[in-house]
PDB file of N, CA and C in Angstrom:
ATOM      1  N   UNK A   1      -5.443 -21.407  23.823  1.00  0.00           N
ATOM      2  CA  UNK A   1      -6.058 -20.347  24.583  1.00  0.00           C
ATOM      3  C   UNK A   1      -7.352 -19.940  23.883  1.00  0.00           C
ATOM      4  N   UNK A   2      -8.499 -20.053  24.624  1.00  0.00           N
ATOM      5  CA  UNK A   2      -9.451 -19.974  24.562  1.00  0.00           C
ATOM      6  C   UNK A   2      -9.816 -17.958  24.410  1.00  0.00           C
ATOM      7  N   UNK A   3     -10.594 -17.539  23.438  1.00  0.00           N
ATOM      8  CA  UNK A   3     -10.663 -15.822  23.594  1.00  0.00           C
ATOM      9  C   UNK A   3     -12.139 -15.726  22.860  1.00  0.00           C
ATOM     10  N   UNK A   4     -12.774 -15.545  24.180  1.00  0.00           N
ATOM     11  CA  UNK A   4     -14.117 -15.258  23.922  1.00  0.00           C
ATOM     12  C   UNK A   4     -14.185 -13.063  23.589  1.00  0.00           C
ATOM     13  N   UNK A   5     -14.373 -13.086  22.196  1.00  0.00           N
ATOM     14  CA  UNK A   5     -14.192 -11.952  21.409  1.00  0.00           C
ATOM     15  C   UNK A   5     -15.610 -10.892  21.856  1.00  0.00           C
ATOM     16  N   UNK A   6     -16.964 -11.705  22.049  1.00  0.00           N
ATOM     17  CA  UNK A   6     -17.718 -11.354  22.063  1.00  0.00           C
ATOM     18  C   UNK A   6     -17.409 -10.308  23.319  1.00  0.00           C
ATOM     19  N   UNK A   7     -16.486 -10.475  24.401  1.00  0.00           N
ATOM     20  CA  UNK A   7     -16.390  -9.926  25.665  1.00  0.00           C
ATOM     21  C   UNK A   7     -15.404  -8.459  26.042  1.00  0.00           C
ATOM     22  N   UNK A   8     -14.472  -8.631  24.932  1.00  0.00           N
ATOM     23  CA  UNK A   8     -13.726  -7.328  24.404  1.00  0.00           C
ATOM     24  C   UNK A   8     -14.032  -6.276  23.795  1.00  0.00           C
ATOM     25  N   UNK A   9     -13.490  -5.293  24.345  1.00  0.00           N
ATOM     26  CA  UNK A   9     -14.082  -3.687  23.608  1.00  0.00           C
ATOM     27  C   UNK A   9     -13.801  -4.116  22.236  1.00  0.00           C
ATOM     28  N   UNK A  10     -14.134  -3.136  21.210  1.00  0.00           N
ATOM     29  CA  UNK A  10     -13.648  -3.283  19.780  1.00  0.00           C
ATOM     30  C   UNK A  10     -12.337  -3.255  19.761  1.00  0.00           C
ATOM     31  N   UNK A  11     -11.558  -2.268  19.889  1.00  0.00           N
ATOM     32  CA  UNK A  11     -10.080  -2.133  19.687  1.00  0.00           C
ATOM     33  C   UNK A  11      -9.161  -3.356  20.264  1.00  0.00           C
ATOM     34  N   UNK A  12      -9.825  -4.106  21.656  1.00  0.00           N
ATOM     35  CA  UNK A  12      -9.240  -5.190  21.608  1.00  0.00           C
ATOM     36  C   UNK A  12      -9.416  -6.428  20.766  1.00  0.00           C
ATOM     37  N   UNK A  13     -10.673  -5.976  20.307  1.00  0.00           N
ATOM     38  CA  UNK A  13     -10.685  -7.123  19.464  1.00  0.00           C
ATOM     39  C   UNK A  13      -9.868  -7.000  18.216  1.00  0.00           C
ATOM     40  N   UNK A  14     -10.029  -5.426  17.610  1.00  0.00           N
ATOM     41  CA  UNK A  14      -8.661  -5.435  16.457  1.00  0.00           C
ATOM     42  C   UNK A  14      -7.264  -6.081  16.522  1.00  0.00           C
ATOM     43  N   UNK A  15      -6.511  -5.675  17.717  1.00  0.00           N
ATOM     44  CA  UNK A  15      -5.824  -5.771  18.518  1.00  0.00           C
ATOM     45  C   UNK A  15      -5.537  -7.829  18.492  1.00  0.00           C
ATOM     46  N   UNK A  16      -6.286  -8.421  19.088  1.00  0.00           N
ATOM     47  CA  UNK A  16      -5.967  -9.998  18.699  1.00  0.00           C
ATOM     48  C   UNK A  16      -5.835 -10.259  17.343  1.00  0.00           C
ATOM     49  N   UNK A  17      -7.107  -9.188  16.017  1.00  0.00           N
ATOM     50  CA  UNK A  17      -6.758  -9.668  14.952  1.00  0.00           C
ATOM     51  C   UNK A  17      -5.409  -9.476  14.408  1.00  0.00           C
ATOM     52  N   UNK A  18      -4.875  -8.603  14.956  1.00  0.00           N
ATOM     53  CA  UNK A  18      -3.753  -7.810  14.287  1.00  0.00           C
ATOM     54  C   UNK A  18      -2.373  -8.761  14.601  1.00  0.00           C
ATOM     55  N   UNK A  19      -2.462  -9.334  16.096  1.00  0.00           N
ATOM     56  CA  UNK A  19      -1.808 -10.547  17.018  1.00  0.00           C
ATOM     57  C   UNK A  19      -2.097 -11.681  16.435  1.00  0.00           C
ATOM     58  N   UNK A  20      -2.736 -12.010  16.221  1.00  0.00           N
ATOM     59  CA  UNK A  20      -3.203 -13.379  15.834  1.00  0.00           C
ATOM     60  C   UNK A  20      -3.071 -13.856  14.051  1.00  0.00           C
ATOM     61  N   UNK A  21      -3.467 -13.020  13.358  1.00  0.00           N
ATOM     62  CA  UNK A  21      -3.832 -13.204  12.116  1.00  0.00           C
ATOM     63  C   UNK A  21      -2.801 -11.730  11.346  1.00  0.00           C
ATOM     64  N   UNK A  22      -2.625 -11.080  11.833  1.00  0.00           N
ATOM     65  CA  UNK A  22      -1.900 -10.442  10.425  1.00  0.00           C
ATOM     66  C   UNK A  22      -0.440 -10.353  10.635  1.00  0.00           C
ATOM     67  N   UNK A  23      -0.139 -10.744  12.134  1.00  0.00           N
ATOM     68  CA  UNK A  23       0.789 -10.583  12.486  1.00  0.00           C
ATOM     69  C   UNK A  23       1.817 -12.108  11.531  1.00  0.00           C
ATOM     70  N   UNK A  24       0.621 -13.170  11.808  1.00  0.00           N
ATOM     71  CA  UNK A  24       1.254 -14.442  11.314  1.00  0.00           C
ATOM     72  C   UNK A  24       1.836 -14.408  10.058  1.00  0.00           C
ATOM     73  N   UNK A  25       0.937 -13.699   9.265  1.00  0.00           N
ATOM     74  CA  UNK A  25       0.647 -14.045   8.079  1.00  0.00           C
ATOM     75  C   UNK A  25       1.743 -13.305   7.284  1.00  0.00           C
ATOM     76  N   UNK A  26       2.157 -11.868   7.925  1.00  0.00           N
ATOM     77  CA  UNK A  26       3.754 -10.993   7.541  1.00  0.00           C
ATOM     78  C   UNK A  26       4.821 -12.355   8.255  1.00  0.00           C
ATOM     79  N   UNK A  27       4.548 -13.106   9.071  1.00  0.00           N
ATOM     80  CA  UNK A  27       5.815 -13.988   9.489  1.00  0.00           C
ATOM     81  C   UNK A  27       5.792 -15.023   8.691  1.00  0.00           C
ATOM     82  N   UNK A  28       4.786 -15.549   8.123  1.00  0.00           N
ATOM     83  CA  UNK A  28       4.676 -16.736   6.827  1.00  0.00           C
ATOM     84  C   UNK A  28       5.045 -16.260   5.833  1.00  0.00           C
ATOM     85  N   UNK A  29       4.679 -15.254   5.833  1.00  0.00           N
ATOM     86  CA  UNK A  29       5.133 -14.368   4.125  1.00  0.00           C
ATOM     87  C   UNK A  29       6.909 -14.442   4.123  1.00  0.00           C
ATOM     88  N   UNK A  30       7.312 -13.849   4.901  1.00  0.00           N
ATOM     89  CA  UNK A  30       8.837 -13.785   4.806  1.00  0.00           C
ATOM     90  C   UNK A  30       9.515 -14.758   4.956  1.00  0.00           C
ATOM     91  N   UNK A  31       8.733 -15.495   5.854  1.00  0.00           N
ATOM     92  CA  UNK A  31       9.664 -17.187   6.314  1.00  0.00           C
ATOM     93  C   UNK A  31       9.744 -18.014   4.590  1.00  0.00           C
ATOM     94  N   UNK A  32       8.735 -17.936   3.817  1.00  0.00           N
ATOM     95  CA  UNK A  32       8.483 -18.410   2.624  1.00  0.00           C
ATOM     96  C   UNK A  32       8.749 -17.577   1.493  1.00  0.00           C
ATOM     97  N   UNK A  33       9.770 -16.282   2.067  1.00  0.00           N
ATOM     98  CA  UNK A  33      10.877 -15.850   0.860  1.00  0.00           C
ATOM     99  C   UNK A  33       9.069 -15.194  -0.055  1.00  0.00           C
ATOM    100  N   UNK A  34       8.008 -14.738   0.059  1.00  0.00           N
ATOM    101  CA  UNK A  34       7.042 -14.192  -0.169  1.00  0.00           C
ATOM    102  C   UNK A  34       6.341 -12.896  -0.186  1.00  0.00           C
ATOM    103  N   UNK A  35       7.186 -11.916  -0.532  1.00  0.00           N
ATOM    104  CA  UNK A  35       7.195 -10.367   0.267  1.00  0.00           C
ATOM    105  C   UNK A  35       5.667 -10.082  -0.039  1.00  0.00           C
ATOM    106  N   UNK A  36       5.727 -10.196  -1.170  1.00  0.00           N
ATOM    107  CA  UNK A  36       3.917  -9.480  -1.936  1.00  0.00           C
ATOM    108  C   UNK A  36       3.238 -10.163  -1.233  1.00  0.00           C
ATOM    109  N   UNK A  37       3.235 -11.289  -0.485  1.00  0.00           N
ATOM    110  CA  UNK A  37       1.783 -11.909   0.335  1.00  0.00           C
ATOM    111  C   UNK A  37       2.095 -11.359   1.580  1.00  0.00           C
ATOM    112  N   UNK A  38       3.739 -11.466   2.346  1.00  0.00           N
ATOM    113  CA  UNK A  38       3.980 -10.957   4.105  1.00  0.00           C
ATOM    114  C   UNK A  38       3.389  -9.129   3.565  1.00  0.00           C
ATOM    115  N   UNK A  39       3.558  -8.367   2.476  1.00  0.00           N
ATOM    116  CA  UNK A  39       2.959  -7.053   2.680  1.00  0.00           C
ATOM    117  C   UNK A  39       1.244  -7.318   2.365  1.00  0.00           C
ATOM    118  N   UNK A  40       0.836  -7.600   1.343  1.00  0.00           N
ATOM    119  CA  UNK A  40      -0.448  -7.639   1.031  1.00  0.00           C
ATOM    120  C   UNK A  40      -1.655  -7.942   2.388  1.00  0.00           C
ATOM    121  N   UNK A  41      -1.095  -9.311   2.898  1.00  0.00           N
ATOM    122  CA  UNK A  41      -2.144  -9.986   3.461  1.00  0.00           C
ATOM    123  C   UNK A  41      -1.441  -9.709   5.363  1.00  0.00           C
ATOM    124  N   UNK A  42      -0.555  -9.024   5.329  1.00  0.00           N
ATOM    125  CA  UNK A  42       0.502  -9.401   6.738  1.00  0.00           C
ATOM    126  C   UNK A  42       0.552  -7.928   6.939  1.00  0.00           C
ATOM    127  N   UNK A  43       1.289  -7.738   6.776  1.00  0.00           N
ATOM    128  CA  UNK A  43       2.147  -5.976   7.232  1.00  0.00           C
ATOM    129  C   UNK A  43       0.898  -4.487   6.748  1.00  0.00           C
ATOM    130  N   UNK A  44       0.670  -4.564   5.047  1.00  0.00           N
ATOM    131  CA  UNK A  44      -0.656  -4.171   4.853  1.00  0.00           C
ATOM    132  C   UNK A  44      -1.858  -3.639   5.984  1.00  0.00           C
ATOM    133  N   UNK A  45      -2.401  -4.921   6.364  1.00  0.00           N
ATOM    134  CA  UNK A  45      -3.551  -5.729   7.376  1.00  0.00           C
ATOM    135  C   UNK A  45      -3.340  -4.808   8.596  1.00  0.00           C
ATOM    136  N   UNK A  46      -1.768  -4.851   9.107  1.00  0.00           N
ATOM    137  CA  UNK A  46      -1.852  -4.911  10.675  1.00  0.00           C
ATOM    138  C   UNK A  46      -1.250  -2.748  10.019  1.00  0.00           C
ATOM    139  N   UNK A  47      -1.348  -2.490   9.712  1.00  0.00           N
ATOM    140  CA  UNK A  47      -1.094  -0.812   8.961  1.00  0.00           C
ATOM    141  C   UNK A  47      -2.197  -0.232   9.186  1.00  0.00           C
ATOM    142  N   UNK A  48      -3.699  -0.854   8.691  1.00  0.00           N
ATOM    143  CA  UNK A  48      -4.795  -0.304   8.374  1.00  0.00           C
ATOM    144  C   UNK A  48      -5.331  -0.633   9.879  1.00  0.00           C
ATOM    145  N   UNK A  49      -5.589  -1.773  10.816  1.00  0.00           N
ATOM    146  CA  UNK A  49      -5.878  -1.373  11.906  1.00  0.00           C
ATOM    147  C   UNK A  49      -4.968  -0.686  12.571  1.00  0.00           C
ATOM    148  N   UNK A  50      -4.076  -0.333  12.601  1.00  0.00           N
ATOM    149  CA  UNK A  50      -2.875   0.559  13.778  1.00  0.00           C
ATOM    150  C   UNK A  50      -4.538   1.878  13.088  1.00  0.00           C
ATOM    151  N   UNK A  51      -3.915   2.240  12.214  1.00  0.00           N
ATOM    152  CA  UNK A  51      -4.180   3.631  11.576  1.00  0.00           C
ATOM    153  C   UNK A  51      -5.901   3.692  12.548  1.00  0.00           C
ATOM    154  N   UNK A  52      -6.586   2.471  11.883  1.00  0.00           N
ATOM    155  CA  UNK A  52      -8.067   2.641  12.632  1.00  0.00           C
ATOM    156  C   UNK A  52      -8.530   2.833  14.374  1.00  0.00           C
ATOM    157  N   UNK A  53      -7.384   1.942  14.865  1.00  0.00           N
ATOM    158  CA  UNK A  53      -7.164   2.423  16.188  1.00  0.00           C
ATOM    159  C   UNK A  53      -6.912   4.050  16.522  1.00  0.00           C
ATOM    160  N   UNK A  54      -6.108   4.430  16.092  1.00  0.00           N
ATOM    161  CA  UNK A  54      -5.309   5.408  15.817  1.00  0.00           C
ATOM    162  C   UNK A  54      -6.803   6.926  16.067  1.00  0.00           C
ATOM    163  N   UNK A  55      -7.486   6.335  14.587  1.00  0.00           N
ATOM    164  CA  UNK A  55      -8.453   7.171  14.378  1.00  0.00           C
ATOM    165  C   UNK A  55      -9.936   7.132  15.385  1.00  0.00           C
ATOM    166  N   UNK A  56     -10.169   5.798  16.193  1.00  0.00           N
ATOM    167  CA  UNK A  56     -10.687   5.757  17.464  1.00  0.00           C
ATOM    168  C   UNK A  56     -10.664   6.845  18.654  1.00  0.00           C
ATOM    169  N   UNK A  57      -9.082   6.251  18.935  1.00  0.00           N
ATOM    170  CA  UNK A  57      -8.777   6.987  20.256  1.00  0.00           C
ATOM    171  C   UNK A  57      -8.665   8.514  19.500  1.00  0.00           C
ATOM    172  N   UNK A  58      -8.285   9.044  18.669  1.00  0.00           N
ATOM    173  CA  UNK A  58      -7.986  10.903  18.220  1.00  0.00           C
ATOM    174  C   UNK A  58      -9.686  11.104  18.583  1.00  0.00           C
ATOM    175  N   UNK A  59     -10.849  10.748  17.808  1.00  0.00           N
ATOM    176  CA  UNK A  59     -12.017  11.774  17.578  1.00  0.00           C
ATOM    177  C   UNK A  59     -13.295  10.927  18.281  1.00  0.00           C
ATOM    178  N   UNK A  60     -13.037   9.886  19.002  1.00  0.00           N
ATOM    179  CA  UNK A  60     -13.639   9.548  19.448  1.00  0.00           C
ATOM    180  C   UNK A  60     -14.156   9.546  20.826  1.00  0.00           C
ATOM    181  N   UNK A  61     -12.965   9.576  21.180  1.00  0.00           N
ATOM    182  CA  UNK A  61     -12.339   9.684  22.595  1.00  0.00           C
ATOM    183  C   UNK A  61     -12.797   8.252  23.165  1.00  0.00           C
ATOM    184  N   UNK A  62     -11.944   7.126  22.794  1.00  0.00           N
ATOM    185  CA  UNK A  62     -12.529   6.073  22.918  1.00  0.00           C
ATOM    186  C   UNK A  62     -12.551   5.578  24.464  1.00  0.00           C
ATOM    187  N   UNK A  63     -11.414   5.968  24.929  1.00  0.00           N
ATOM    188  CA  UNK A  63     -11.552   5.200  26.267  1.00  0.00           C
ATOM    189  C   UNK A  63     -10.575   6.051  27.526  1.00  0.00           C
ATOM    190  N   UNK A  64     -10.576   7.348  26.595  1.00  0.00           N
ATOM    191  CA  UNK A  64     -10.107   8.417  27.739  1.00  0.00           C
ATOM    192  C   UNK A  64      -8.649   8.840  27.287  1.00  0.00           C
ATOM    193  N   UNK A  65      -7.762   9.797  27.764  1.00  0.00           N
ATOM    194  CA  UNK A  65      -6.672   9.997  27.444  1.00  0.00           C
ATOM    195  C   UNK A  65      -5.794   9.110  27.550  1.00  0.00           C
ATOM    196  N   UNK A  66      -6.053   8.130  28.904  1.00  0.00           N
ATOM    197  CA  UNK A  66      -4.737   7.125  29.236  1.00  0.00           C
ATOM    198  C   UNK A  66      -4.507   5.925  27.768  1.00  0.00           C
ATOM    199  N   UNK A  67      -5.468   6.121  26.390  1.00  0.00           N
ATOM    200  CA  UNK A  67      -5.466   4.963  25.625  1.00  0.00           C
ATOM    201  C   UNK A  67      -4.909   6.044  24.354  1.00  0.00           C
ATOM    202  N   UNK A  68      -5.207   7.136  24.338  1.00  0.00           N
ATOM    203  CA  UNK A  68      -4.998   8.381  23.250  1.00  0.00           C
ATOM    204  C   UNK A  68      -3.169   8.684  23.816  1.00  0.00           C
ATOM    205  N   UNK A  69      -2.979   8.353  24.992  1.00  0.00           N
ATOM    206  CA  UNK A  69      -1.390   8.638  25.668  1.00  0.00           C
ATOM    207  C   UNK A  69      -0.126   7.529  24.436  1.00  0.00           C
ATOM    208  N   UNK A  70      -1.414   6.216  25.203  1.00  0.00           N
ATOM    209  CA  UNK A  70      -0.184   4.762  24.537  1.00  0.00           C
ATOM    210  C   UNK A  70      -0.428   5.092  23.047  1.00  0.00           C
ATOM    211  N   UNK A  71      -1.610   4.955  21.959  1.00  0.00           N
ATOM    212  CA  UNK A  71      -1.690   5.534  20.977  1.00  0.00           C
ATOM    213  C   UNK A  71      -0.248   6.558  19.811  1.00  0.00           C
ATOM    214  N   UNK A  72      -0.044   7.292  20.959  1.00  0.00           N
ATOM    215  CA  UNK A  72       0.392   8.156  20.363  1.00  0.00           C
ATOM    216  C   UNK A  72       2.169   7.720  20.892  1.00  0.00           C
ATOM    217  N   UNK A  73       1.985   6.834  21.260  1.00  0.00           N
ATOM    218  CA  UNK A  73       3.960   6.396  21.058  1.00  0.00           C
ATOM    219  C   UNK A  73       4.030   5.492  20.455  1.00  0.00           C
ATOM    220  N   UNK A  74       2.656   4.570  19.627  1.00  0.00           N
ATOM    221  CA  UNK A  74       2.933   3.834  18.646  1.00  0.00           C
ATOM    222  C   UNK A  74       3.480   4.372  17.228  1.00  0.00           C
TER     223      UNK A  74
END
């Protein structure tokens, strides 16, 4: 699957990184008995964008209440 990034708001683009790459990398970590790399480089990773999303939609008002709604049941 082809994902032209250039075409996504920011948060979606966090959002694939977080899917794509940090998500893997907490599932390689543990599959390989590796906790300090699945937290460091995996679980870590996908913590600090939740939080940055997080801090988007609160003071930004990134894309209206309906994104500050889902936000806030993560």
């Amino acid at each position: 699957m082809d994902i032209d990034l250039e075409k996504l708001s920011y948060i979606d683009q966090v959002l694939v990184e977080m899917y794509m790459k940090h998500r893997m990398r907490t599932y390689q970590g543990f599959f390989h008995v590796n906790p300090d790399y699945a937290y460091w480089y995996g679980w870590n990773e996908m913590t600090k964008d939740l939080g940055e999303i997080k801090e988007l939609a609160r003071t930004k008002d990134y894309a209206g209440s309906a994104l500050r709604m889902q936000v806030d049941r993560l």
